[in-house]
C-alpha atoms as a PDB file:
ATOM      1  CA  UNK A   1      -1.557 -17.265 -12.954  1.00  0.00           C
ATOM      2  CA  UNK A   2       0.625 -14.756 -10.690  1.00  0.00           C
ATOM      3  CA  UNK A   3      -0.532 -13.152  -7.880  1.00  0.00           C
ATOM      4  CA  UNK A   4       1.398  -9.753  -7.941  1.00  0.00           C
ATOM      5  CA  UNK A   5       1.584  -7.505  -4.854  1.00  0.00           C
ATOM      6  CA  UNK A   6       2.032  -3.906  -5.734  1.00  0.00           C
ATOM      7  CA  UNK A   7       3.812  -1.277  -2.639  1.00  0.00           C
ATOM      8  CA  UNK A   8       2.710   1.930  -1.821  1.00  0.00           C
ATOM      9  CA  UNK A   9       2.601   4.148  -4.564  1.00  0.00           C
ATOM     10  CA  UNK A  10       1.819   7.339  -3.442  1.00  0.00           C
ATOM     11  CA  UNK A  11       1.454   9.674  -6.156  1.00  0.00           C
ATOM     12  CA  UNK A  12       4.190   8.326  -8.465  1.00  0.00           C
ATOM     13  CA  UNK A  13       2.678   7.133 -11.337  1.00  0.00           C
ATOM     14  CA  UNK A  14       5.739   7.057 -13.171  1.00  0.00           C
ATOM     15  CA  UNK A  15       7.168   4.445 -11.214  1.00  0.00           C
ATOM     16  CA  UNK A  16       4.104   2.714 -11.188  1.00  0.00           C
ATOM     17  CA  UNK A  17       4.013   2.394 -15.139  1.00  0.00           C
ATOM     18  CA  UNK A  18       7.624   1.472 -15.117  1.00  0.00           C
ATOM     19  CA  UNK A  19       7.546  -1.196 -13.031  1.00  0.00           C
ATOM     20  CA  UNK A  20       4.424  -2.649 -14.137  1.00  0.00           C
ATOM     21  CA  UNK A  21       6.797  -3.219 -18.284  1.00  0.00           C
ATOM     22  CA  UNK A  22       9.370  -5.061 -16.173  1.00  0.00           C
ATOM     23  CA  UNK A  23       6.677  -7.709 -15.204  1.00  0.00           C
ATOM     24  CA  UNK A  24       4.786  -7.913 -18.896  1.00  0.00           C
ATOM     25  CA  UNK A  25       1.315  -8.097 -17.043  1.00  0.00           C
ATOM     26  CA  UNK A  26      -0.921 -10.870 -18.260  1.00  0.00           C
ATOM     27  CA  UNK A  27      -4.553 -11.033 -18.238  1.00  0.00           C
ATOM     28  CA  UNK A  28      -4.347 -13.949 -16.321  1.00  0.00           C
ATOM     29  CA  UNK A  29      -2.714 -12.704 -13.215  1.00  0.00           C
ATOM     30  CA  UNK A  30      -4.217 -11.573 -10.091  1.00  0.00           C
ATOM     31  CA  UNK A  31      -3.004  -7.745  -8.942  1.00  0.00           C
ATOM     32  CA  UNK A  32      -3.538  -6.958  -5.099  1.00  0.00           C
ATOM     33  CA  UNK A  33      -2.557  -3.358  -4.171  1.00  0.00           C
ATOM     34  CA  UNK A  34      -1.685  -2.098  -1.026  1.00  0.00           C
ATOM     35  CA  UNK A  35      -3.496   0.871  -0.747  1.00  0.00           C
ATOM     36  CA  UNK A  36      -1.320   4.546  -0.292  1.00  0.00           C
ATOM     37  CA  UNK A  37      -2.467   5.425  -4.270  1.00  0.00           C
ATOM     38  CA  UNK A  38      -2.124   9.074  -3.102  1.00  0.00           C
ATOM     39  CA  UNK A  39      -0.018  12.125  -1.239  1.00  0.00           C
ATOM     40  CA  UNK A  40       3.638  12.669  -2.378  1.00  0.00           C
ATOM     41  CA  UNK A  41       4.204  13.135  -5.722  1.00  0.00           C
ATOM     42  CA  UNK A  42       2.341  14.949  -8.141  1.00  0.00           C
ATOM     43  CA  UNK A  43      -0.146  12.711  -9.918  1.00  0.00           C
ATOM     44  CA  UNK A  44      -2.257  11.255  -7.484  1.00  0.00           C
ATOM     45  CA  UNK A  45      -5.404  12.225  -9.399  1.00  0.00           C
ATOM     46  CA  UNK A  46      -3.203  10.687 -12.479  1.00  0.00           C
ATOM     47  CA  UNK A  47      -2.603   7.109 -10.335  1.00  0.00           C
ATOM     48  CA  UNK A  48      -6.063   6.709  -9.890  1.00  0.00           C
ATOM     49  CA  UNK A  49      -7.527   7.195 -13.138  1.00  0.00           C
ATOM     50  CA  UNK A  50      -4.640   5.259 -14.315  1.00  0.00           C
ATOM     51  CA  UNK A  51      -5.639   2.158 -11.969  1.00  0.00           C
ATOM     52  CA  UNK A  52      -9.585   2.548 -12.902  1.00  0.00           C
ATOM     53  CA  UNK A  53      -8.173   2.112 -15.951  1.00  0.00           C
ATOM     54  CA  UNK A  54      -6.214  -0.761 -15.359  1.00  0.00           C
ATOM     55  CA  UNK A  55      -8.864  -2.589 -13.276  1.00  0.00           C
ATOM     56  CA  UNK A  56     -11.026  -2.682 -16.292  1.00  0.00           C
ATOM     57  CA  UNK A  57      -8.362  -5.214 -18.084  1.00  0.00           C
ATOM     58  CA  UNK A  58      -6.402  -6.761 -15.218  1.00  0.00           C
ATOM     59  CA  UNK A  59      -7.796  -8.633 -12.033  1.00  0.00           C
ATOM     60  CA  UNK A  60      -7.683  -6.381  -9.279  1.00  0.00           C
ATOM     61  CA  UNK A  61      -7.976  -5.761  -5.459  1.00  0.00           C
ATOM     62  CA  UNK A  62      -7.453  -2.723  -4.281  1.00  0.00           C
ATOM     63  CA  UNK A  63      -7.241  -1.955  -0.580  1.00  0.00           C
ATOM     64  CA  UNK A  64      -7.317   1.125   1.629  1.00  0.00           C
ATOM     65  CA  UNK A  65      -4.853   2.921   2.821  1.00  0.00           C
ATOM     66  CA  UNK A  66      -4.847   5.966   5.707  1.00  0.00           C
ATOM     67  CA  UNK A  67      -3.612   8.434   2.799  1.00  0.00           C
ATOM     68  CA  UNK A  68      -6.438   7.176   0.309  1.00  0.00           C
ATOM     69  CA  UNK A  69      -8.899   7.291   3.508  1.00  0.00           C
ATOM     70  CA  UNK A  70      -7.832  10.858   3.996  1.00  0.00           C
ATOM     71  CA  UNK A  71      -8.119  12.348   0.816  1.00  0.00           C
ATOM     72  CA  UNK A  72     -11.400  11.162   0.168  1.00  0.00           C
ATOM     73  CA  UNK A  73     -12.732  13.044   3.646  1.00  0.00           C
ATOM     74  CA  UNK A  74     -11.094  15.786   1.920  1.00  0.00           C
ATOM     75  CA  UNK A  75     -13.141  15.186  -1.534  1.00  0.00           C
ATOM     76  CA  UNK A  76     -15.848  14.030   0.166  1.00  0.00           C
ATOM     77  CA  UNK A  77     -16.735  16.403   3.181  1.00  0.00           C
ATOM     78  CA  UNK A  78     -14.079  19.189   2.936  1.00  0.00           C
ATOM     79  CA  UNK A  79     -11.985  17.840   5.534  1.00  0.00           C
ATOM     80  CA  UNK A  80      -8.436  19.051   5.396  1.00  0.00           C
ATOM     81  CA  UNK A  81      -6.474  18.065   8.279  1.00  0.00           C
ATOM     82  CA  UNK A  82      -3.236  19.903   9.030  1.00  0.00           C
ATOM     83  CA  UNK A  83      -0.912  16.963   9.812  1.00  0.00           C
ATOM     84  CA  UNK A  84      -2.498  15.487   6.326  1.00  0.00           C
ATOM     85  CA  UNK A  85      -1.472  18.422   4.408  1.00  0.00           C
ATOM     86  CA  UNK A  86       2.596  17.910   5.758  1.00  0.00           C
ATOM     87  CA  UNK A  87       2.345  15.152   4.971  1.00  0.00           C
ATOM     88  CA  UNK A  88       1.303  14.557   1.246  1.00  0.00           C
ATOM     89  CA  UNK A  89      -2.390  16.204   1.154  1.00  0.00           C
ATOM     90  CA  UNK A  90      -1.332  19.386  -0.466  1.00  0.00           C
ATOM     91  CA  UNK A  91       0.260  17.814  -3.893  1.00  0.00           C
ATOM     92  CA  UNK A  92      -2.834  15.505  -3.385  1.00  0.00           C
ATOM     93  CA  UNK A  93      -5.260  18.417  -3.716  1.00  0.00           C
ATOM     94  CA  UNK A  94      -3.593  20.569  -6.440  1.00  0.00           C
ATOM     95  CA  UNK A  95      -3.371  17.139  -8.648  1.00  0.00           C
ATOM     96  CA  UNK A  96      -7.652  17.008  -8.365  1.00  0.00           C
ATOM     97  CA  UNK A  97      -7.959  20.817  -9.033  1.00  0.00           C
ATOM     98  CA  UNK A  98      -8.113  19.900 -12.502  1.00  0.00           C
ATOM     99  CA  UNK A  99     -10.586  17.005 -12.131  1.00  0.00           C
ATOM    100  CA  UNK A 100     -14.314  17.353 -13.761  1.00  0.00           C
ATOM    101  CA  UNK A 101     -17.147  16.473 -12.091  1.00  0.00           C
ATOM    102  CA  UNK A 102     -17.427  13.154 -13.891  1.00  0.00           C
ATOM    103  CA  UNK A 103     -13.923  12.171 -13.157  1.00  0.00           C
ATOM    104  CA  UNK A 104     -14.662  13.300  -9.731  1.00  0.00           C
ATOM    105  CA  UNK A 105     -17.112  10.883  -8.919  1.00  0.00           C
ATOM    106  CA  UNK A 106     -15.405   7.915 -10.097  1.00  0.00           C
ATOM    107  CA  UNK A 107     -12.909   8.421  -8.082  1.00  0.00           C
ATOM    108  CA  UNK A 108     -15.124   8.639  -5.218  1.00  0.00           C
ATOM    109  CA  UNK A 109     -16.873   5.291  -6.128  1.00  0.00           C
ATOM    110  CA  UNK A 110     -13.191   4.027  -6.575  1.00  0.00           C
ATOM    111  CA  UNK A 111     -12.223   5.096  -2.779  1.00  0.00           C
ATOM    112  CA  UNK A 112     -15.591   3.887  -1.523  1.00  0.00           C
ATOM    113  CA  UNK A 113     -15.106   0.735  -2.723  1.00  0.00           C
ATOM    114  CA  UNK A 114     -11.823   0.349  -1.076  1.00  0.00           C
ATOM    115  CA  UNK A 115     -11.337  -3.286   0.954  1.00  0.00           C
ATOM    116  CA  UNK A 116      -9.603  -2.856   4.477  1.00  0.00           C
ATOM    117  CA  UNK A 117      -8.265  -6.169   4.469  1.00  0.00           C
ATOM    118  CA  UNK A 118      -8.336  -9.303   1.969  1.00  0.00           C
ATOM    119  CA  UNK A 119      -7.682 -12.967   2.717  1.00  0.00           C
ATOM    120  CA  UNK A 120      -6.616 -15.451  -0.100  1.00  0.00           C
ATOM    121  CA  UNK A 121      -7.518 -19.171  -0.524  1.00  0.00           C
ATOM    122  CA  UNK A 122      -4.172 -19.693   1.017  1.00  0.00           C
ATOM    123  CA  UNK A 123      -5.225 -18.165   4.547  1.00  0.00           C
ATOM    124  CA  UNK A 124      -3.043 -14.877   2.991  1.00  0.00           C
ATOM    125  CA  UNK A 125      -3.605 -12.116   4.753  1.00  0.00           C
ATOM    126  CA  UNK A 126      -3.115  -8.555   2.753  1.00  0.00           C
ATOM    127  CA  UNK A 127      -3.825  -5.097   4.344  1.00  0.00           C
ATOM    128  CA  UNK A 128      -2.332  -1.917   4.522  1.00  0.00           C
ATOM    129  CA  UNK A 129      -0.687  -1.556   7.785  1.00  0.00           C
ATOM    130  CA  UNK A 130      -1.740  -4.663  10.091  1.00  0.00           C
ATOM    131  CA  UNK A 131      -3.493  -5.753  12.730  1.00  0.00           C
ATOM    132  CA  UNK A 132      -3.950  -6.008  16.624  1.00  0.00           C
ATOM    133  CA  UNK A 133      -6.892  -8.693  17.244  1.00  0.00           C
ATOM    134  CA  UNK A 134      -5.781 -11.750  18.139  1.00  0.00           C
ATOM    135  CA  UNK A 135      -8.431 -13.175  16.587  1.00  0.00           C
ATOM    136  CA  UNK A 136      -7.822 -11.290  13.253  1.00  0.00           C
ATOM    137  CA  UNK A 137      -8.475  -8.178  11.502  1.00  0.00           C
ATOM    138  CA  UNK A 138     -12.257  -8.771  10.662  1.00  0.00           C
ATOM    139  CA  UNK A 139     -12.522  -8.837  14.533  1.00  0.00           C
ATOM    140  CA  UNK A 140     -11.211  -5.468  15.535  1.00  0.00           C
ATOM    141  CA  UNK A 141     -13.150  -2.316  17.087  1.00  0.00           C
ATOM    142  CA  UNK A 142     -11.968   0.201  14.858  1.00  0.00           C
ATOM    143  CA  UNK A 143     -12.715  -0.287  11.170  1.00  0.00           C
ATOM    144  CA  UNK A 144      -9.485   2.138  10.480  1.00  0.00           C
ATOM    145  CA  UNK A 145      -7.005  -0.031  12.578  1.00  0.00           C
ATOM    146  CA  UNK A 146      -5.822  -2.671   9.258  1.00  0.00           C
ATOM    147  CA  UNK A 147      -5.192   0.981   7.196  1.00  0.00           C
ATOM    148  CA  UNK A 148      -3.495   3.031  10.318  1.00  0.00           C
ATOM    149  CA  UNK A 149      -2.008   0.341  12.798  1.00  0.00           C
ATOM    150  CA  UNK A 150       1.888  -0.229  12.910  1.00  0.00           C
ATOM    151  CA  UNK A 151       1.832  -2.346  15.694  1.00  0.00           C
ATOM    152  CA  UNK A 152       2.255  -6.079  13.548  1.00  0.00           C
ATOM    153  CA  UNK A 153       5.282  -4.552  11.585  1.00  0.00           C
ATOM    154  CA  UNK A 154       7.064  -3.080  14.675  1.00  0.00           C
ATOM    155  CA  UNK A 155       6.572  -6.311  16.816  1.00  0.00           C
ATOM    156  CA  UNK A 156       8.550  -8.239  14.114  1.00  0.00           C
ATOM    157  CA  UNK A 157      11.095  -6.079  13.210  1.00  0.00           C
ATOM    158  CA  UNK A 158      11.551  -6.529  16.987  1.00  0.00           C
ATOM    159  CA  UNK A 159      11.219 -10.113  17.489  1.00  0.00           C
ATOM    160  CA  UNK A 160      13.699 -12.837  18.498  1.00  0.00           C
ATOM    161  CA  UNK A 161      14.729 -14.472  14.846  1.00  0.00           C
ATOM    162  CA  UNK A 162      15.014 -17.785  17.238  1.00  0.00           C
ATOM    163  CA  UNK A 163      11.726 -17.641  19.051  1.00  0.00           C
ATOM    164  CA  UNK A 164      10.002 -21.158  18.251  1.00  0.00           C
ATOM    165  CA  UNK A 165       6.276 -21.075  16.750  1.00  0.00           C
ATOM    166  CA  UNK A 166       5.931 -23.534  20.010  1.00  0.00           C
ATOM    167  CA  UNK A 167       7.043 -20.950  22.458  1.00  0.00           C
ATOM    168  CA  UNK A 168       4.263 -19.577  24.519  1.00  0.00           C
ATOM    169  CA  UNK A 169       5.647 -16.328  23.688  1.00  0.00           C
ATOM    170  CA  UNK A 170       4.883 -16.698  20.150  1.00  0.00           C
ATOM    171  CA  UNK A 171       2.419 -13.873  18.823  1.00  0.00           C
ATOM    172  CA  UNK A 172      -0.556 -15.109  18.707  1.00  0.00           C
ATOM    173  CA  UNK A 173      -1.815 -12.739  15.546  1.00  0.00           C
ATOM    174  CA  UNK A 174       1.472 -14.376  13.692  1.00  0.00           C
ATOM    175  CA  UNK A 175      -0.095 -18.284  14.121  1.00  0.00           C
ATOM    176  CA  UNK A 176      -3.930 -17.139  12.617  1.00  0.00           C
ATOM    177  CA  UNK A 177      -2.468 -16.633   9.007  1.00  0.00           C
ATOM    178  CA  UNK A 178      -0.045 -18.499   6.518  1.00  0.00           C
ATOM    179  CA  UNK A 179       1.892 -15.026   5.379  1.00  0.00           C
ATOM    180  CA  UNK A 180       1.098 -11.150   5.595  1.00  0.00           C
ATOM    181  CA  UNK A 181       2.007  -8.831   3.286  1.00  0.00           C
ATOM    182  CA  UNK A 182       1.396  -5.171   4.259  1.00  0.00           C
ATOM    183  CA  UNK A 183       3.158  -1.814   3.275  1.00  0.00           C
ATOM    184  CA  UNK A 184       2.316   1.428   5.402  1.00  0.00           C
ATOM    185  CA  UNK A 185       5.841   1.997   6.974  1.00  0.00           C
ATOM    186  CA  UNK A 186       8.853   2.075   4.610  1.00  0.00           C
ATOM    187  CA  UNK A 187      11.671  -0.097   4.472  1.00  0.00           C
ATOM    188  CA  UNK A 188      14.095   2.295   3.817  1.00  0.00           C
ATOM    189  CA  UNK A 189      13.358   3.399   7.608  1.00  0.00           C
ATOM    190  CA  UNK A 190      15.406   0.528   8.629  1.00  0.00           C
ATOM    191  CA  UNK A 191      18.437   0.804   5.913  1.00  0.00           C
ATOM    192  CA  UNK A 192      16.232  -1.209   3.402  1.00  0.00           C
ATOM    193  CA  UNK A 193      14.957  -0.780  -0.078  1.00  0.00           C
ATOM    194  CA  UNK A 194      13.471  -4.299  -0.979  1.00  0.00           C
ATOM    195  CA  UNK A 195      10.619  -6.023   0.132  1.00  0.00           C
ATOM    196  CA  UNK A 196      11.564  -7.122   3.718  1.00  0.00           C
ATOM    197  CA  UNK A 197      10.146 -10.210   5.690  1.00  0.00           C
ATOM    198  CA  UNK A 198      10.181 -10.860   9.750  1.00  0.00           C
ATOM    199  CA  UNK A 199       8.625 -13.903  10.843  1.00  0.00           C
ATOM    200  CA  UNK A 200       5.271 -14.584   8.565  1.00  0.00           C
ATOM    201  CA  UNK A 201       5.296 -10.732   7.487  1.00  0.00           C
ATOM    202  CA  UNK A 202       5.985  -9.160   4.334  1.00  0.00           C
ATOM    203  CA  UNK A 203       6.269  -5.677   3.733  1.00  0.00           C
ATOM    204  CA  UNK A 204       6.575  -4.197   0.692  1.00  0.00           C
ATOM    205  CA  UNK A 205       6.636  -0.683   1.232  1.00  0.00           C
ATOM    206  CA  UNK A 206      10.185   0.174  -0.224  1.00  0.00           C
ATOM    207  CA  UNK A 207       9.413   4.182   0.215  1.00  0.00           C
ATOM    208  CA  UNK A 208       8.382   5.204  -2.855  1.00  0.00           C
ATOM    209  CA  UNK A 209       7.342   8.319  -1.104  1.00  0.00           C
ATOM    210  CA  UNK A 210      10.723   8.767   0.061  1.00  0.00           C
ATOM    211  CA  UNK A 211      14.086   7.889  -1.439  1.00  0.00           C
ATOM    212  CA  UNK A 212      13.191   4.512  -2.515  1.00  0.00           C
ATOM    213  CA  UNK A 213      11.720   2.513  -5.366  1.00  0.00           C
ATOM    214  CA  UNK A 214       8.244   1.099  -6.079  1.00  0.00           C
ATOM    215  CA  UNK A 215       7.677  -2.572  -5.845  1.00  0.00           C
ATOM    216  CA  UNK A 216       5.992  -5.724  -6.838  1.00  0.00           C
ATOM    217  CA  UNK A 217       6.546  -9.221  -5.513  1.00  0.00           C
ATOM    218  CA  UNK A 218       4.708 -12.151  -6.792  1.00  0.00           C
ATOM    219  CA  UNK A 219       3.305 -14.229  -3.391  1.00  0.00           C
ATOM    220  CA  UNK A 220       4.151 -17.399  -4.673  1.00  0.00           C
ATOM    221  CA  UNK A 221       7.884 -17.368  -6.200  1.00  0.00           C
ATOM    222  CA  UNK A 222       8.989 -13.726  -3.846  1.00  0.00           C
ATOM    223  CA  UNK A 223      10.463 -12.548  -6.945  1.00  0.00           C
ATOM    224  CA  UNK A 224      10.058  -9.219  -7.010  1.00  0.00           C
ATOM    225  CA  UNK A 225      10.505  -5.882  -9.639  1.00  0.00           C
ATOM    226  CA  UNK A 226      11.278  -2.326  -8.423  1.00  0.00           C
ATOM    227  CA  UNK A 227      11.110   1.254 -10.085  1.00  0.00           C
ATOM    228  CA  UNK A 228      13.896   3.728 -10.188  1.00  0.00           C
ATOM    229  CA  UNK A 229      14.249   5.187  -6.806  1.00  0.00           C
ATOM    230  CA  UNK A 230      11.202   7.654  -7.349  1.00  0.00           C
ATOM    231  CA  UNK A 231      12.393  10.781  -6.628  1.00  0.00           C
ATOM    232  CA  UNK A 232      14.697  10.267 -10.065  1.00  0.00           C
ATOM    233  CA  UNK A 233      11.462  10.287 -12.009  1.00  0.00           C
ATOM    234  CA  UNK A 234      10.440  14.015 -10.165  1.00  0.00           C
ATOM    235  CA  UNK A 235      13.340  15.419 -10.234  1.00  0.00           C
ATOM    236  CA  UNK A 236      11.478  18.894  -9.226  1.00  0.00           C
ATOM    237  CA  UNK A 237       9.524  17.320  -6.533  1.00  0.00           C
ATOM    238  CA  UNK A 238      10.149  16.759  -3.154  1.00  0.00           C
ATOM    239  CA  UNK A 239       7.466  13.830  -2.868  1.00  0.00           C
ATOM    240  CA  UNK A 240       7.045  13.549   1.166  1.00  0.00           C
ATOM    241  CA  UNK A 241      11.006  13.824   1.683  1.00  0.00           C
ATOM    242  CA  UNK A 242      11.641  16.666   4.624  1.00  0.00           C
END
């Protein structure tokens, strides 16, 4: 059995379906998404039915991101923020204008149902964005921090590649779990566009939004399978490039 770790998709379904034939998924492995199903391209509504879909077959855990978190106060209580619009809401809210009621609420149950953070057997941590409790994410204050916090990504990007677990100076979040694998803030923002790891922390985020592909790495082996870059497959589109 694999354990497959799927990016940030953000509205690119195309990508999504095209890296998902390079792997030849088996009913036997275990799919953990990342959470980001929505704002960017144009089939957010699409992604989502597509991975209710999928769920149904496949072994699944999907987790929340901040864009899935803010479409649903959208769907769910008419909340449209301005910065969320910029910034992928609007292709997120013409791709549900087409949605019945019925489709509607599945997708509601499906964002509801969202995990903030999962932990594996093998004291794996998976969430969105990361952390800032030194005792974990299940300890913070804020139930939004694992979907919205960059804090864990920047501090390793940042570290010394030399600094000894021993050290007193260690991070203390980087000794509670075996790896982390996150998404949240793309790769490609530091010259990237594979799965990148610092210290204990993966990210797979390759900015599908952006200029770069979609990924999947499996946990165990790090192989990993990537889209086209995603703008290739929306060619009309901007997705959430300025």
């Amino acid at each position: 059995m694999r354990t497959l770790i799927v990016g940030d998709i953000h509205g690119g379904l195309k990508a999504l379906k095209q890296v998902l034939q390079q792997i030849t998924p088996s009913t036997k492995d275990h799919f953990i998404f990342l959470g980001d199903y929505v704002d960017g391209w144009s089939e957010s509504a699409e992604v989502v039915s597509f991975l209710i879909h999928f769920s149904e077959t496949y072994s699944c855990i999907f987790l929340r991101g901040n864009h899935d978190d803010l479409l649903y106060q959208y769907l769910k209580f008419g909340d449209a923020k301005s910065m969320w619009l910029q910034h992928g809401g609007e292709s997120s809210i013409k791709s549900y204008e087409s949605l019945s009621e019925i489709e509607l609420e599945k997708h509601l149950r499906f964002f509801e149902q969202l995990q903030n953070f999962y932990i594996d057997s093998e004291n794996r941590l998976y969430c969105h964005a990361g952390f800032t409790n030194e005792k974990g994410p299940q300890y913070e204050y804020y139930d939004h921090t694992p979907y919205w916090d960059r804090s864990l990504w920047e501090m390793v990007c940042a570290m010394d590649k030399n600094l000894s677990i021993q050290d007193p100076k260690y991070p203390k979040r980087l000794k509670l779990f075996k790896e982390v694998y996150l998404g949240h803030t793309a790769t490609t923002k530091i010259g990237i566009s594979t799965p990148v790891n610092f210290a204990s922390v993966w990210n797979i985020d390759t900015g599908a939004a952006f200029k770069g592909p979609l990924s999947i790495i499996d946990v165990d082996t790090k192989e990993y399978w990537q889209s086209d870059p995603v703008w290739e497959l929306y060619p009309e589109e901007r997705g959430r490039n300025p």
